[in-house]
Each structure stands twice: as structure tokens, then as C-alpha cells.
C-alpha atoms as a PDB file:
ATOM      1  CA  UNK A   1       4.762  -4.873  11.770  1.00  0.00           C
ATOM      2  CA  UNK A   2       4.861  -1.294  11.187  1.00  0.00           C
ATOM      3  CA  UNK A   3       2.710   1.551   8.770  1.00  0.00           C
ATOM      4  CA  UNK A   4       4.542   4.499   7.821  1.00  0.00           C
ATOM      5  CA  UNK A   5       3.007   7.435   5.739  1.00  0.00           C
ATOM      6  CA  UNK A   6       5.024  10.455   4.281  1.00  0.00           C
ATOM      7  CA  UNK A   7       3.537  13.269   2.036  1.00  0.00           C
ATOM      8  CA  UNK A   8       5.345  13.465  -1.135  1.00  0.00           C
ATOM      9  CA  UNK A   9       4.499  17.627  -0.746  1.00  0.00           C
ATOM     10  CA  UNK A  10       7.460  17.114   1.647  1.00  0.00           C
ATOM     11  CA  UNK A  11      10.028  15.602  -0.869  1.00  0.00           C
ATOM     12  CA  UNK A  12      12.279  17.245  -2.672  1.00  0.00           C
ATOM     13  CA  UNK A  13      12.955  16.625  -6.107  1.00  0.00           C
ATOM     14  CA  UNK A  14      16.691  16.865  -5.494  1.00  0.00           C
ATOM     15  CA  UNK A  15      16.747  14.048  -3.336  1.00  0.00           C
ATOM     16  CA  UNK A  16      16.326  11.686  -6.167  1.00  0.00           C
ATOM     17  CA  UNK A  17      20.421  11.330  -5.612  1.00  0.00           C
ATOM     18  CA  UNK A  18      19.711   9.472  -2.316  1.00  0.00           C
ATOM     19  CA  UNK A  19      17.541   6.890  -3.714  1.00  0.00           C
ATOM     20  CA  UNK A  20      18.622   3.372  -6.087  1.00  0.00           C
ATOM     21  CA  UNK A  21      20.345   4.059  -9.599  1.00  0.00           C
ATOM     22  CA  UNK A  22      17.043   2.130 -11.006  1.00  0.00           C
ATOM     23  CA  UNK A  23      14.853   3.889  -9.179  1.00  0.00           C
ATOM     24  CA  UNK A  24      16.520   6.953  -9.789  1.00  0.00           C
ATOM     25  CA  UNK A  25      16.086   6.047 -14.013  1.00  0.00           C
ATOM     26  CA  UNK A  26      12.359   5.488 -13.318  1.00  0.00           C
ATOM     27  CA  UNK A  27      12.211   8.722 -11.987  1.00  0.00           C
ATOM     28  CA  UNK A  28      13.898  10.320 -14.456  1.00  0.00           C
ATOM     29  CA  UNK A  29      11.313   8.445 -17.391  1.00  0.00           C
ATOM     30  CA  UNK A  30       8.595   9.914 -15.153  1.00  0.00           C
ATOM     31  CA  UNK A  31       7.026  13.450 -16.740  1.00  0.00           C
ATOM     32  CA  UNK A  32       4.404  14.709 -13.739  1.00  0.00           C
ATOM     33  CA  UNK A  33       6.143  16.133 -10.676  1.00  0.00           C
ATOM     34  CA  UNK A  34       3.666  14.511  -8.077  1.00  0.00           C
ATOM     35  CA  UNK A  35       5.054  10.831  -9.855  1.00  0.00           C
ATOM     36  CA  UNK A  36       8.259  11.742  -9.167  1.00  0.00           C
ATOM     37  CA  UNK A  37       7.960  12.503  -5.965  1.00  0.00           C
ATOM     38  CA  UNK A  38       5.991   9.520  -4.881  1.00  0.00           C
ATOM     39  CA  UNK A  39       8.570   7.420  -6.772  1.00  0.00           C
ATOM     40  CA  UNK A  40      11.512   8.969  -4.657  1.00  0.00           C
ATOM     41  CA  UNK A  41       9.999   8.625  -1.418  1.00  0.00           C
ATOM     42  CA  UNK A  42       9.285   4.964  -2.370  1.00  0.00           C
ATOM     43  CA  UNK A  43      13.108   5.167  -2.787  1.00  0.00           C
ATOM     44  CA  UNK A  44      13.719   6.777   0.453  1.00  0.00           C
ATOM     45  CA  UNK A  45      11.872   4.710   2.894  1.00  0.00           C
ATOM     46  CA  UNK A  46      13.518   1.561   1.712  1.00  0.00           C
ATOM     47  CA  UNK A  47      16.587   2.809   2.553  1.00  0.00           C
ATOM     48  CA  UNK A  48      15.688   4.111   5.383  1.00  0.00           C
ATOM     49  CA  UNK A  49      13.897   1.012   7.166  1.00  0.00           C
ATOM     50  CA  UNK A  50      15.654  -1.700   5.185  1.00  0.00           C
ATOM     51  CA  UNK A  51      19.502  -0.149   5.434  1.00  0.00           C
ATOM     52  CA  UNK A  52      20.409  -0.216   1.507  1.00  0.00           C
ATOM     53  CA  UNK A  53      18.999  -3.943   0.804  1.00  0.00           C
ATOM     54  CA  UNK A  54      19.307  -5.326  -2.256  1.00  0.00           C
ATOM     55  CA  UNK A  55      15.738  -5.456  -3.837  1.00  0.00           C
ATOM     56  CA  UNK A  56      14.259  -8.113  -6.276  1.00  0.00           C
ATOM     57  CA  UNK A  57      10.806  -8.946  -7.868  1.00  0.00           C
ATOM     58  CA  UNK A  58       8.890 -12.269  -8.028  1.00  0.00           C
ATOM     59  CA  UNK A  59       7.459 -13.153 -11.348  1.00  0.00           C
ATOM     60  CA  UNK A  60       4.336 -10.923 -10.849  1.00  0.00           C
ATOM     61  CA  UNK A  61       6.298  -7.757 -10.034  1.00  0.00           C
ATOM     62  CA  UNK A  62       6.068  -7.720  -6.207  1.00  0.00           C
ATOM     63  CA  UNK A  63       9.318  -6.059  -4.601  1.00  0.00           C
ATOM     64  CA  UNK A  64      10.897  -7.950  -2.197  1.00  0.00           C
ATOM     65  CA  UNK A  65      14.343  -7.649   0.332  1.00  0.00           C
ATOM     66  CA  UNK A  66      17.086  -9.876  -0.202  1.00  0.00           C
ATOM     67  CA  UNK A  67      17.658 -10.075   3.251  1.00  0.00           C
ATOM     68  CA  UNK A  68      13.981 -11.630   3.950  1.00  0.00           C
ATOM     69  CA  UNK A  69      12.395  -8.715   5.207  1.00  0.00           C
ATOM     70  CA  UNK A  70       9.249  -8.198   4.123  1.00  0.00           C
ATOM     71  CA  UNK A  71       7.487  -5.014   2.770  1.00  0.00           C
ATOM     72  CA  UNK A  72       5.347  -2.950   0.363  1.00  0.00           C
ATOM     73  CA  UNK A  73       4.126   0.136  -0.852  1.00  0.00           C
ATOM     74  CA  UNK A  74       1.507   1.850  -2.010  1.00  0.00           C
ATOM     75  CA  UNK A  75       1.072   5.909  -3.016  1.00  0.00           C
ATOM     76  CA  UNK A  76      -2.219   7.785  -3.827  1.00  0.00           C
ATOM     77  CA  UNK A  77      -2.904  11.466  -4.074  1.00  0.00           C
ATOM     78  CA  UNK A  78      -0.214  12.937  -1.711  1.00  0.00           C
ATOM     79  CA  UNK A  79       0.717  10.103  -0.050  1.00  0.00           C
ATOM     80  CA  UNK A  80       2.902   6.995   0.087  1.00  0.00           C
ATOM     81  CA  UNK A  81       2.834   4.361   2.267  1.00  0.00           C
ATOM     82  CA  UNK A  82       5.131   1.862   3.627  1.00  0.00           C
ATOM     83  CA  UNK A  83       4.670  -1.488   5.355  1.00  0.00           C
ATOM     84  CA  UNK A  84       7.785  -3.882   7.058  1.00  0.00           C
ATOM     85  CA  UNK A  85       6.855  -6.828   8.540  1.00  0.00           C
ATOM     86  CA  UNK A  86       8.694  -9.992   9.526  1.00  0.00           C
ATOM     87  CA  UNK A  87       6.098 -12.142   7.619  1.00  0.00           C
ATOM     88  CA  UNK A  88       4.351 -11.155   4.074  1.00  0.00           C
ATOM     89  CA  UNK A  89       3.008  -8.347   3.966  1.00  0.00           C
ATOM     90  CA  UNK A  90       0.882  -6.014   1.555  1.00  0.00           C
ATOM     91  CA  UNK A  91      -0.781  -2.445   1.737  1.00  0.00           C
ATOM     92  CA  UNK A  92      -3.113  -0.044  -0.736  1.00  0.00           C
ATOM     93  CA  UNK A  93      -4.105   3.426  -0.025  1.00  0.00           C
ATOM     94  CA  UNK A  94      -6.956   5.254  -1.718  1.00  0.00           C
ATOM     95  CA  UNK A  95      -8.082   8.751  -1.803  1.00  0.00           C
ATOM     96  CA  UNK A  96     -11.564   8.374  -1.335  1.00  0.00           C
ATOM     97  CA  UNK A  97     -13.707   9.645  -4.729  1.00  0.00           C
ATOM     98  CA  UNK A  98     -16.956   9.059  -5.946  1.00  0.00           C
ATOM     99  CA  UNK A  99     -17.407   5.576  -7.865  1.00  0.00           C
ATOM    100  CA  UNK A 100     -20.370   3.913  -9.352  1.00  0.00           C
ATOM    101  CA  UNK A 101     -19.825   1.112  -6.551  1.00  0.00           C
ATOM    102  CA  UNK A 102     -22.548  -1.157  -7.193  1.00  0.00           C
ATOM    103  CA  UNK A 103     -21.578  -0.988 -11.047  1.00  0.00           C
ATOM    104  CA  UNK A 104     -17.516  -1.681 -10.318  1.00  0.00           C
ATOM    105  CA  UNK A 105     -18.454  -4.023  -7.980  1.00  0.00           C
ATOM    106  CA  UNK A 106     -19.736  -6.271 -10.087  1.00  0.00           C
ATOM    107  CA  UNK A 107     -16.443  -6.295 -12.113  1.00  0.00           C
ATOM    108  CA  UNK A 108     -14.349  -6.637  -9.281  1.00  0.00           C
ATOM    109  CA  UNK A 109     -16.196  -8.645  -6.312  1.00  0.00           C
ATOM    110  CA  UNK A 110     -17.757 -11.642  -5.816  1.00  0.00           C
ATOM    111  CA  UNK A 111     -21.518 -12.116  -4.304  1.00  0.00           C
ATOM    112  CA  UNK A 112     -20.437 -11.275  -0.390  1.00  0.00           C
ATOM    113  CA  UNK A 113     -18.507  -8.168  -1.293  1.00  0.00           C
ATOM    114  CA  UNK A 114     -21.421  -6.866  -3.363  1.00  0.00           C
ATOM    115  CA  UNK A 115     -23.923  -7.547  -0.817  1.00  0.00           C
ATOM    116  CA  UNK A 116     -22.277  -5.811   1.917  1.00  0.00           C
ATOM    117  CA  UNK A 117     -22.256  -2.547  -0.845  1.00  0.00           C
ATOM    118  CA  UNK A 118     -25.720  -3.116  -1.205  1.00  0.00           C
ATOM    119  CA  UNK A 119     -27.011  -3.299   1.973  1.00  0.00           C
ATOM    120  CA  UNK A 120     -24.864  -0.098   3.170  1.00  0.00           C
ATOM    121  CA  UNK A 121     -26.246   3.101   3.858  1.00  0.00           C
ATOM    122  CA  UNK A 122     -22.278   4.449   2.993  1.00  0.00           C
ATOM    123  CA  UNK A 123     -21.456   2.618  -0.170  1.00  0.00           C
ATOM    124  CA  UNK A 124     -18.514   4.679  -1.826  1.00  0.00           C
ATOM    125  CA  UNK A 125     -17.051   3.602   1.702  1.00  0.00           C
ATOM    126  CA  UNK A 126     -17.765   0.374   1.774  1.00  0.00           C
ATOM    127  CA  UNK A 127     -16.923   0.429  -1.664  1.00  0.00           C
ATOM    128  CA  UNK A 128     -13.301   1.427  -1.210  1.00  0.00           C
ATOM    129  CA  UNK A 129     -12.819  -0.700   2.122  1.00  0.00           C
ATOM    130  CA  UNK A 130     -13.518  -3.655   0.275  1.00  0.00           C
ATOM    131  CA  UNK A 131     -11.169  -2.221  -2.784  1.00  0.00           C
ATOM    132  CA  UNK A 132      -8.249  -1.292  -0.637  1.00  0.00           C
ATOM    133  CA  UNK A 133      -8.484  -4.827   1.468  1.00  0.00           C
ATOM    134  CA  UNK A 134      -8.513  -6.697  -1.651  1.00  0.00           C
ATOM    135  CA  UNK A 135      -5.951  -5.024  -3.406  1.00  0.00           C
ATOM    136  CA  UNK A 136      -3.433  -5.623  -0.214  1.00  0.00           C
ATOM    137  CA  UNK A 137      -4.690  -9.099  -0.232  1.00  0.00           C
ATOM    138  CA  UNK A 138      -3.571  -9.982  -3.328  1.00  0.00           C
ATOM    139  CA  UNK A 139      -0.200  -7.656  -2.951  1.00  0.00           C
ATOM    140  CA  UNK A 140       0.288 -10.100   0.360  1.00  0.00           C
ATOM    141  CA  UNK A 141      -0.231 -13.571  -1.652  1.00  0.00           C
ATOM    142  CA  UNK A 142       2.145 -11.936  -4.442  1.00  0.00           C
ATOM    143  CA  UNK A 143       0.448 -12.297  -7.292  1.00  0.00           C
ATOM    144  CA  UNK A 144      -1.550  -8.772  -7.679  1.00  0.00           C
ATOM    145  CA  UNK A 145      -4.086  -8.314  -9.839  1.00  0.00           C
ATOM    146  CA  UNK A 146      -2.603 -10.753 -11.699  1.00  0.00           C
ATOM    147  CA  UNK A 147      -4.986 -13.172 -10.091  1.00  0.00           C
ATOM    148  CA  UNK A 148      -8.827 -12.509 -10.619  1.00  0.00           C
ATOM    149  CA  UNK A 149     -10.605 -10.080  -8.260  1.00  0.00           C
ATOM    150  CA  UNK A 150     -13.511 -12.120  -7.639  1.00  0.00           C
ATOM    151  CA  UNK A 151     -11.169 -15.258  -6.403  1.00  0.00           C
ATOM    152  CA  UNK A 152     -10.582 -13.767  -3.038  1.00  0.00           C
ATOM    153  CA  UNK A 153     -13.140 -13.184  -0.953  1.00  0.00           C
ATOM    154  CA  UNK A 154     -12.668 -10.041   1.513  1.00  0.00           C
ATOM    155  CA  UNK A 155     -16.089  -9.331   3.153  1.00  0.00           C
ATOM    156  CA  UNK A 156     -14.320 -10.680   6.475  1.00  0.00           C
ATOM    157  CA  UNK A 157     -10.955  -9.151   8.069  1.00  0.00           C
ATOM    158  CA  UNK A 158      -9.754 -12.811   7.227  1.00  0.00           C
ATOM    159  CA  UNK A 159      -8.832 -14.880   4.071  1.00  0.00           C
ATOM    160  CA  UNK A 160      -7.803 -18.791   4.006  1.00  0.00           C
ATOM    161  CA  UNK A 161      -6.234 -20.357   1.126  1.00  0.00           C
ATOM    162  CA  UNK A 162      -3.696 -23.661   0.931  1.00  0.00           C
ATOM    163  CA  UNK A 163      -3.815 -23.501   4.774  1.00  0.00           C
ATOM    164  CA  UNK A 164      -2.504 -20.097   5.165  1.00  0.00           C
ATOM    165  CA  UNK A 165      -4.650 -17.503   6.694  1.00  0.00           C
ATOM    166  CA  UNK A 166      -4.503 -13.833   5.560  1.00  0.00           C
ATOM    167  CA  UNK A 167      -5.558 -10.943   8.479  1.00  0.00           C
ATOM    168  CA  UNK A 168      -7.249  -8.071   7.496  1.00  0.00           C
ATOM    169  CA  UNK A 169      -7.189  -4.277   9.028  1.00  0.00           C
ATOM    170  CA  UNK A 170      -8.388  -0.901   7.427  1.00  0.00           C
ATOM    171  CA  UNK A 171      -7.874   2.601   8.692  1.00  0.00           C
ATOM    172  CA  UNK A 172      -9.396   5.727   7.775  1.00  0.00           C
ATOM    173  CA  UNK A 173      -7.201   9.144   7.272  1.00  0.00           C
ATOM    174  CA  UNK A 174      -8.802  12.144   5.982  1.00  0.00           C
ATOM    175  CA  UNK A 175     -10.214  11.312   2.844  1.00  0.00           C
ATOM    176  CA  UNK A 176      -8.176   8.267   2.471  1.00  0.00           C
ATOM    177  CA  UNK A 177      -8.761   4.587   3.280  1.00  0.00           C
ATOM    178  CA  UNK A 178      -5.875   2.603   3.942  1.00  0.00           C
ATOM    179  CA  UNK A 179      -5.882  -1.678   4.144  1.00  0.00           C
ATOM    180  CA  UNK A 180      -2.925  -4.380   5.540  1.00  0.00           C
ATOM    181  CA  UNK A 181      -2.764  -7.482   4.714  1.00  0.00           C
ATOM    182  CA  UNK A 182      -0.221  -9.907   6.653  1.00  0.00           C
ATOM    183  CA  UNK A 183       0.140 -13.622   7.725  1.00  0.00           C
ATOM    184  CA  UNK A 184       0.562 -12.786  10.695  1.00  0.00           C
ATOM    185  CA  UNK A 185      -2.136 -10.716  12.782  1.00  0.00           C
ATOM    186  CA  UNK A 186       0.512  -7.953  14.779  1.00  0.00           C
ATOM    187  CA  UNK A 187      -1.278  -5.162  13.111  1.00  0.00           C
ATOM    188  CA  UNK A 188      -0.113  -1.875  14.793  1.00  0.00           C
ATOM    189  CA  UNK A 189      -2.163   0.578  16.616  1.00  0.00           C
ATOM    190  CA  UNK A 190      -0.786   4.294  14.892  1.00  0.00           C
ATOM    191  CA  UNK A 191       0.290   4.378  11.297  1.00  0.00           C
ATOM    192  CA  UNK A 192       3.823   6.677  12.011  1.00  0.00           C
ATOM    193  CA  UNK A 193       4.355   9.681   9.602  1.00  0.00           C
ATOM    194  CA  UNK A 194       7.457  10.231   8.308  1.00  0.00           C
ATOM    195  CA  UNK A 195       8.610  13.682   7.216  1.00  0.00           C
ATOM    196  CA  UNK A 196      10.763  13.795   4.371  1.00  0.00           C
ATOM    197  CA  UNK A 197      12.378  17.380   5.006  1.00  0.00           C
ATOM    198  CA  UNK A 198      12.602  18.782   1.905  1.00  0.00           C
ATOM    199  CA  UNK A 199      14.920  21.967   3.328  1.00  0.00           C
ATOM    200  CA  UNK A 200      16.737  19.966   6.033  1.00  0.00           C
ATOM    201  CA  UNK A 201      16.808  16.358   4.069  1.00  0.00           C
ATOM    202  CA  UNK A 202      16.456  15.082   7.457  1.00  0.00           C
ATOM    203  CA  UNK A 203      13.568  12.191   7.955  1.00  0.00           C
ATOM    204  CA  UNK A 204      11.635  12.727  11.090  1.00  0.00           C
ATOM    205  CA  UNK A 205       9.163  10.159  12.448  1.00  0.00           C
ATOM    206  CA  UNK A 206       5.724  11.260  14.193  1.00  0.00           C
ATOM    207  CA  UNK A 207       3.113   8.967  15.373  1.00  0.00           C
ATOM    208  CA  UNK A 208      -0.252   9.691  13.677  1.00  0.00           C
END
């Protein structure tokens, strides 16, 4: 597997001509600037780490390669980020902000989630490490948030369901918290930033 991040600050508007005709519509439809941005660098790390591939959606919207490689994305505040992965994969990034996390939580998690919030001295943190897990979760197992919330149960760095277990890893990045979910547990150590040269248009990759 491998985690790349780009700041859309980086992208230029101009490259929207790089990216898929769809894609390119969508961006087009799109009025804020930031939105457009984050939807063309969407655009141009597909092509970049899956070479042009002809992308589909299962019935709950999840993008996935023709070709069988796996992947996802996810975009908050400046960034978007970009999982591949050999096996099923799904990702979430957050900008950390305050929440009423015992009052969500009750929404959104079931009885172990909300007693780890509970019992934390850090519970916006908690908070969003339990959010951004169980949003990638549920990207991984394709259905979204399509599927209740509370049927998942993240409290652990693992999930098992039909005989299929679900790994678990969160990072933290400034003020941003960012989860993987995968079949397969070959998390990687760095997340590797990708710099979308908006003078150059050349994409250069940095470890962070």
C-alpha cells in the first residue's frame, strides 16, 4: 500500500485539461475555487498512479479501477489524499475542529466508541480518530455511509465481518487526522507528499 497527500494550494486551476472529461464537467459544475481544486487533484493522482485507468462505481458510489487496482480518496481543508493498494482499500482525512463529541457520538457510534470518548482526557481527538477510522471502514467494505454508523464497531485497529478482517491505522498531520482501512495489514510507515507544481505542472514526490 501507499498514502499520498498533495495540497490543493499547489494546483492550478488550468490543469483541469489534464484530468478525465467527467471529472473535468464536475469541475466545471463546481462554484468555490478550493472545490475545484481538490476535485482536479483527485483527477491528477489517478492518472498519475493508476496510468489513465478506466474508472467505475459500485452501486454505493465507491470509485474503483478497471484494471483491479484498488484505491480511494479523501480531501479536507487543503488537502487530498490518495490511497493504492493491491487489496481494498479506504481513507478519510479531517481537519481537526471543535465538535460536541459526546453529543455526535451518540448519533454516530455505538457503546465502545462512546466510552473510549468518555473516558478521554482529549475527546475532540478521540472524537475524530474514531470518525476518520470509521468513515475509511466503511469506504473499505464499499458501502459508505450508506450502511449505519453504529454497525461497525471501530474502538480496535481491527474489524471482522463475513470472515474478512478489516486493519486499522491513524496518523496525525498538523491539525489533521488521517485513517486507512485495508484487508490487508501492509500499512506504510511515511504518508509521501506529492507536489502538484502549479508553475512547472511537474508532480514531485517527497516523503513526509
Amino acid at each position: 500500500m501507499k498514502l499520498f497527500l498533495t495540497d490543493i494550494k499547489d494546483v492550478s486551476l488550468e490543469r483541469v485539461n489534464q484530468i478525465s472529461a467527467e471529472r473535468a464537467l464536475k469541475v466545471k459544475r463546481l462554484k468555490n475555487i478550493d472545490d475545484k481544486k481538490r476535485c482536479i487533484a483527485g483527477g491528477l493522482m489517478i492518472n498519475c498512479f493508476l496510468n489513465n485507468d478506466i474508472i467505475r462505481t459500485n452501486p454505493f458510489g465507491k470509485p474503483f479501477a478497471e484494471s483491479g487496482s484498488c484505491f480511494n480518496l479523501s480531501h479536507s481543508g487543503d488537502y487530498v489524499l490518495f490511497a493504492l493498494s493491491e487489496w481494498s482499500v479506504g481513507c478519510d482525512i479531517e481537519k481537526i475542529k471543535f465538535v460536541n463529541s459526546e453529543k455526535i457520538g451518540k448519533i454516530v457510534f455505538c457503546s465502545n466508541e462512546t466510552e473510549k470518548i468518555k473516558s478521554s482526557s482529549d475527546k475532540t481527538g478521540i472524537f475524530y480518530d474514531l470518525w476518520t477510522k470509521k468513515e475509511s471502514l466503511l469506504k473499505c467494505i464499499g458501502e459508505g455511509f450508506h450502511r449505519s454508523a453504529k454497525s461497525v464497531d471501530v474502538s480496535k485497529n481491527i474489524f471482522s465481518e463475513n470472515g474478512i478482517n478489516y486493519y486499522l491505522k491513524t496518523w496525525h498531520f498538523s491539525d489533521y487526522v488521517i485513517s486507512v482501512c485495508s484487508e490487508n495489514n501492509d500499512f506504510p510507515q511515511y504518508i509521501e507528499f506529492i507536489d502538484f507544481n502549479a508553475e512547472t505542472n511537474k508532480n514531485v514526490i517527497k516523503t513526509l
